[in-house]
Protein backbone atom coordinates (compact mmCIF):
# COMPACT_ATOMS: atom_id res chain seq x y z
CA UNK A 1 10.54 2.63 -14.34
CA UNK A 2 7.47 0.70 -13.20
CA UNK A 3 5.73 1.43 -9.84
CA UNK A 4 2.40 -0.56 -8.89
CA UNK A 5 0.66 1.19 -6.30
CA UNK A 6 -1.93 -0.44 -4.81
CA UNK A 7 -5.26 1.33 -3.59
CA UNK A 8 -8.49 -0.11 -1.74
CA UNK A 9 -11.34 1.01 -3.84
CA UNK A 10 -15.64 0.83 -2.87
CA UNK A 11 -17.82 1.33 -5.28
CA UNK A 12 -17.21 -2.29 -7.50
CA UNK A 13 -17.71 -5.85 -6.33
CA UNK A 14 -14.64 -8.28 -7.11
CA UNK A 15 -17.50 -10.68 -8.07
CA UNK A 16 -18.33 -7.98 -11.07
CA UNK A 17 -16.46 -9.39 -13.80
CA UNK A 18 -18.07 -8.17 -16.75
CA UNK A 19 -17.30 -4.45 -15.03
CA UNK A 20 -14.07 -4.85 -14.11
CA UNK A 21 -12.99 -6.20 -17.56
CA UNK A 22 -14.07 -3.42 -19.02
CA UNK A 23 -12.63 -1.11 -16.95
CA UNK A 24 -9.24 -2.83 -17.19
CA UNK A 25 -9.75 -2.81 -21.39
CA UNK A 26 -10.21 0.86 -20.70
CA UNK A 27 -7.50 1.47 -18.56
CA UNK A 28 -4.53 -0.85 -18.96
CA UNK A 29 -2.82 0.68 -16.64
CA UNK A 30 -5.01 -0.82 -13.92
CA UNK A 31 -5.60 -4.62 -12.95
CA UNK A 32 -8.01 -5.51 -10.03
CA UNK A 33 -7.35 -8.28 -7.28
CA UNK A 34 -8.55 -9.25 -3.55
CA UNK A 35 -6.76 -9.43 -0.78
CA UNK A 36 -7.60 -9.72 2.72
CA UNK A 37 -11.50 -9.27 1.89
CA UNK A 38 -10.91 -5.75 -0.19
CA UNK A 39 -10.95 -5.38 -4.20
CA UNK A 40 -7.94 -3.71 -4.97
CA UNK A 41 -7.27 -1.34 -7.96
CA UNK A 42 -3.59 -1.73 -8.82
CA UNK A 43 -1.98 0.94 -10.78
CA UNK A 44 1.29 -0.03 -12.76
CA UNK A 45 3.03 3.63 -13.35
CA UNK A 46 5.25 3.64 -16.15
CA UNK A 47 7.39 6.56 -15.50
CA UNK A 48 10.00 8.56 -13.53
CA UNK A 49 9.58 8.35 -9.45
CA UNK A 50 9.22 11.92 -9.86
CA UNK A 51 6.47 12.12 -12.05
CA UNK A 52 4.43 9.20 -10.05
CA UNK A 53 2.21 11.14 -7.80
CA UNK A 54 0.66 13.36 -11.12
CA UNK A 55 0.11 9.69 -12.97
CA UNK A 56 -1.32 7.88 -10.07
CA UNK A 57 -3.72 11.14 -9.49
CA UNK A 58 -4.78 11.66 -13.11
CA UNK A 59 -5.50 8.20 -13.42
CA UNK A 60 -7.24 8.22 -9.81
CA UNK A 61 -9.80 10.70 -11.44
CA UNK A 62 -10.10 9.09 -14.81
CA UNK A 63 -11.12 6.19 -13.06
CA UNK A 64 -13.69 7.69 -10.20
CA UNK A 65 -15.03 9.31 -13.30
CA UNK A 66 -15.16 6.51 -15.52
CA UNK A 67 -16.22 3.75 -12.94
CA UNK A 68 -17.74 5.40 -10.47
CA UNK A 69 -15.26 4.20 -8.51
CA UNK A 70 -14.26 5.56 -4.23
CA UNK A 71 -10.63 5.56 -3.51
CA UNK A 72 -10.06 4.60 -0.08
CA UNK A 73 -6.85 4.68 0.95
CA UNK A 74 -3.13 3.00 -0.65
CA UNK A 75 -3.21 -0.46 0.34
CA UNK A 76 -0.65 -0.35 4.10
CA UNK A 77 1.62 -3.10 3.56
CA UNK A 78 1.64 -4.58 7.01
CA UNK A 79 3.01 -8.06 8.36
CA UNK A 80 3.28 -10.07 11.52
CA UNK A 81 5.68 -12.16 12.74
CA UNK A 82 4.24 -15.37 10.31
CA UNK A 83 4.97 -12.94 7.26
CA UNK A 84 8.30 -12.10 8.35
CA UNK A 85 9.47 -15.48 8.77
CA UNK A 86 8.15 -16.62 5.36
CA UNK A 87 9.50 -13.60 3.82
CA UNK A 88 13.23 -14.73 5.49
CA UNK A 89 12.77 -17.88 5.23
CA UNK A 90 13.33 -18.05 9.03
CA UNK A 91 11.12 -20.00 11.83
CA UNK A 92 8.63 -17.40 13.61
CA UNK A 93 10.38 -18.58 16.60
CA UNK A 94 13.84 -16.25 14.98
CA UNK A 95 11.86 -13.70 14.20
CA UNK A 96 10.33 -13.30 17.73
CA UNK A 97 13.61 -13.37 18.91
CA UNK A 98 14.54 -10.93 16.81
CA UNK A 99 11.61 -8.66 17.96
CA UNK A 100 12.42 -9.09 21.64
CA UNK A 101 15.75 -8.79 21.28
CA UNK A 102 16.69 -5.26 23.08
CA UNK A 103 20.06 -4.80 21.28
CA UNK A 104 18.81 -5.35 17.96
CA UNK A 105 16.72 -2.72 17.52
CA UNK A 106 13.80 -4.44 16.18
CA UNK A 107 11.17 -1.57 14.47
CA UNK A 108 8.53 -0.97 16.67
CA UNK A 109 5.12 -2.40 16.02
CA UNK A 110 2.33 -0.43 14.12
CA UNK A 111 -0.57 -1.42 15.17
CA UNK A 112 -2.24 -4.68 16.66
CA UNK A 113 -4.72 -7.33 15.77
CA UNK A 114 -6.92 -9.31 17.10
CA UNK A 115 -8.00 -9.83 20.55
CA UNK A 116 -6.83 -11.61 23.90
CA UNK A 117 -4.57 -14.96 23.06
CA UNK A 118 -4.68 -14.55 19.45
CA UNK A 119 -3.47 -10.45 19.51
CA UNK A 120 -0.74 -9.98 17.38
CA UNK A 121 1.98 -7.26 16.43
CA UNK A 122 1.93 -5.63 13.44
CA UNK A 123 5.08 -3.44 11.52
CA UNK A 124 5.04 -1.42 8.59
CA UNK A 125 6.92 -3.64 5.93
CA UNK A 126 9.04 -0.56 4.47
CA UNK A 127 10.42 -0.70 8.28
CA UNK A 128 10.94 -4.15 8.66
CA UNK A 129 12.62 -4.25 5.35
CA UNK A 130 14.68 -1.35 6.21
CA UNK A 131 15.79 -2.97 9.23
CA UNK A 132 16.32 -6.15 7.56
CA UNK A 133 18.18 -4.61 5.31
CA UNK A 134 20.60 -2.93 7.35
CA UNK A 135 20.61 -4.88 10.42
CA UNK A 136 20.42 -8.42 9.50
CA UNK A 137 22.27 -7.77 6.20
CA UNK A 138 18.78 -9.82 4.61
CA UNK A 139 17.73 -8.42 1.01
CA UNK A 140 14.12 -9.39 0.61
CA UNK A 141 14.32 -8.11 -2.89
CA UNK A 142 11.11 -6.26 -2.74
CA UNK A 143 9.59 -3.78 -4.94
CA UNK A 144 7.66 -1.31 -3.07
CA UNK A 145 6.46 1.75 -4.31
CA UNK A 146 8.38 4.40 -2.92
CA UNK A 147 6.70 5.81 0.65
CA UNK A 148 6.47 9.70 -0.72
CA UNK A 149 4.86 8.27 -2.83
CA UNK A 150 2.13 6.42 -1.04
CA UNK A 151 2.17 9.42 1.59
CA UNK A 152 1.11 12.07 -1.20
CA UNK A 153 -1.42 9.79 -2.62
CA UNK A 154 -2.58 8.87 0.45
CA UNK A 155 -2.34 12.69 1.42
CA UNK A 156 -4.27 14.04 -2.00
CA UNK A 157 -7.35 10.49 -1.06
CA UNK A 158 -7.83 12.10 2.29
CA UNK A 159 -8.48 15.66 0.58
CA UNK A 160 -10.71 13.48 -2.10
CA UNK A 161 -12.66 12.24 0.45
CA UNK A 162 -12.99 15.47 2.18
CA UNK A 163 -15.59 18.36 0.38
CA UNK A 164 -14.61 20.62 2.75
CA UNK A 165 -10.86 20.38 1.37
CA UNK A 166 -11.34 20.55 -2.18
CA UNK A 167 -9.20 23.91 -2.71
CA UNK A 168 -6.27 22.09 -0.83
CA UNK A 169 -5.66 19.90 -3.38
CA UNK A 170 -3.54 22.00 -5.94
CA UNK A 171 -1.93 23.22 -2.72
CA UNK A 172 -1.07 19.05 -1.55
CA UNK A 173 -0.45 18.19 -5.15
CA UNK A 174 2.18 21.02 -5.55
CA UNK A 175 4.11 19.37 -2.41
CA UNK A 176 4.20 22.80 -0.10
């Protein structure tokens, strides 16, 4: 089974090609793109769910070793109403009406950005999938990784990031 978990990573500039092709010839595992402004390392596991969060890690370290690499966080998959609506292939208009809508049930927002006139809503995509899902009977036909999986990771990049945590990470890893 593939999973591609996507992680925001410091330490290379997108602009680096030379670097990042050979760090992709030495892992082909891992591919490198921008979005929004950040490079992103993506990681395409090849292997049981299960097994996921000890193959994302292993290579995690590999490649901090290797590239001198800082794993920030996995990348949040996060829309607004635009997203939604291209996703659905609904007007904005429908999907505000969804969102306002008090019987529908519409996920509640994660965050905001922006400021004044132009703040807008943000959800969680596994939610507003979810919901589309079994709400709106829509199938967006996504392939996200799975979110235990992008907890733990996220989880075990916290405790990476943290020297004062180093001795929890066996203890995250083993998922007590």
């Amino acid at each position: 089974m593939a999973i591609v978990l996507g992680l925001r990573v410091l330490g290379i500039d997108f602009d680096d090609e030379e670097r990042i092709e050979r760090i992709e010839s030495a892992f082909p595992a891992v591919s490198f793109v921008r979005l929004n402004g950040w490079t992103i390392a993506e990681l395409h596991l090849e292997c049981f769910p299960e097994k996921a969060f000890h193959e994302a890690t292993d290579l995690i370290h590999q490649l901090g070793a290797y590239g001198e690499l800082e794993f920030v966080e996995v990348v949040p998959h996060l829309v607004n109403t635009s997203d939604i609506a291209k996703l659905t292939g609904v007007t904005r208009q429908a999907v505000n009406k969804w969102v306002t809508h008090p019987d529908l049930g519409f996920p509640a927002e994660t965050d905001f950005v922006g400021g004044g006139h132009a703040r807008q809503k943000i959800w969680s995509l596994y939610t507003v999938n979810e919901w589309l899902s079994e709400v709106m009977g829509i199938d967006l036909g996504l392939e996200l990784p799975p979110m235990n999986l992008v907890k733990q990771v996220d989880g075990y990049l916290a405790l990476e990031g943290d020297p004062l945590l180093d001795g929890a990470k066996d203890f995250h890893a083993s998922g007590l």
